[in-house]
Protein backbone atom coordinates (compact mmCIF):
# COMPACT_ATOMS: atom_id res chain seq x y z
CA UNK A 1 -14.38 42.43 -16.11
CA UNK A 2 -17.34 39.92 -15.21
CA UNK A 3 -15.94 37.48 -17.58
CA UNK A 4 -12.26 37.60 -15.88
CA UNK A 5 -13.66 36.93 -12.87
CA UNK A 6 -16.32 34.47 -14.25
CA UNK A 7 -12.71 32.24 -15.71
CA UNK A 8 -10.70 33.07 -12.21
CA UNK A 9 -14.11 31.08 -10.13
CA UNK A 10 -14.38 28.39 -12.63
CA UNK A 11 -10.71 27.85 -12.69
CA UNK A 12 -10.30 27.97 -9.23
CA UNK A 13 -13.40 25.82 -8.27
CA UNK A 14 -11.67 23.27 -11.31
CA UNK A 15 -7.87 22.81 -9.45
CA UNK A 16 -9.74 22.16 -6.49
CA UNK A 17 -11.77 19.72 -7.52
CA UNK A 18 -8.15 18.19 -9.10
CA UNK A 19 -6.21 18.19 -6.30
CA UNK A 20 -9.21 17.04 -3.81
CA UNK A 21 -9.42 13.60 -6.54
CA UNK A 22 -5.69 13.46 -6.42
CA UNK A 23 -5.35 13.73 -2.51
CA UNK A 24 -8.06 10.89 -2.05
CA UNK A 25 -6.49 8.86 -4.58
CA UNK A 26 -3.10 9.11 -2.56
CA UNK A 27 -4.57 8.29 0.34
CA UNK A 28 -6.44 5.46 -0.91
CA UNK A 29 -3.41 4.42 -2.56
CA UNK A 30 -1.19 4.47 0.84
CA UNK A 31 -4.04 2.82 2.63
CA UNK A 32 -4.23 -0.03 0.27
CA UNK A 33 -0.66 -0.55 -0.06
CA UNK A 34 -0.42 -0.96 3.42
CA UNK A 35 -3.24 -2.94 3.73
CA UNK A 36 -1.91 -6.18 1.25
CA UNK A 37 1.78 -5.04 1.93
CA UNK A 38 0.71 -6.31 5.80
CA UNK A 39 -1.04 -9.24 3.88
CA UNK A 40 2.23 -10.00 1.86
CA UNK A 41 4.25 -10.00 4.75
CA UNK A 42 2.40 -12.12 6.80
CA UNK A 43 2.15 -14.54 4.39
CA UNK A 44 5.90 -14.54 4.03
CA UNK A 45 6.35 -14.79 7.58
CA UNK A 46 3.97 -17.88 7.60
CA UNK A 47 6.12 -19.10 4.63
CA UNK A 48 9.73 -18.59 6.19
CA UNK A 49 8.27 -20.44 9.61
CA UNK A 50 7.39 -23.58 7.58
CA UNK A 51 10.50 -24.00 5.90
CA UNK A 52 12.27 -23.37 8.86
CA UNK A 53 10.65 -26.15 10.58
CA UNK A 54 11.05 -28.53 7.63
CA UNK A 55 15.00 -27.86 7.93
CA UNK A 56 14.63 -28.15 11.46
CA UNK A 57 13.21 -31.54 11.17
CA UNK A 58 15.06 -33.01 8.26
CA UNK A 59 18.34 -31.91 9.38
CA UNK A 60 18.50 -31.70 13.26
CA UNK A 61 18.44 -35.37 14.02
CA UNK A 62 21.18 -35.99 11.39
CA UNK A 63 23.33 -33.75 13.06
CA UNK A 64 22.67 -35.15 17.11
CA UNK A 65 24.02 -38.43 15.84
């Protein structure tokens, strides 16, 4: 009997520990992803507004005359 219940608190105690790793990995995981997803965007955003501009100015005045 001690040994069953020895194996149930050992197994018990061993899942926890597994899903208390794989719940902070998740949320590290989300965190980051976020994180350089904002980065990646951004740097998109900063990429779209420059090319816009360079159209813009190459191909505005050709146009108003």
């Amino acid at each position: 009997m001690i040994p069953l219940i020895a194996g149930i608190g050992i197994g018990t105690i061993y899942y926890t520990g597994v899903a208390i790793s794989s719940a902070g990995t998740a949320g590290m995981s989300y965190a980051m992803g976020r994180k350089f997803g904002r980065k990646a965007c951004t740097l998109m955003d900063s990429m779209e507004d420059k090319v816009r501009s360079m159209v813009g100015n190459t191909f505005a005045p050709k146009i108003e005359e």
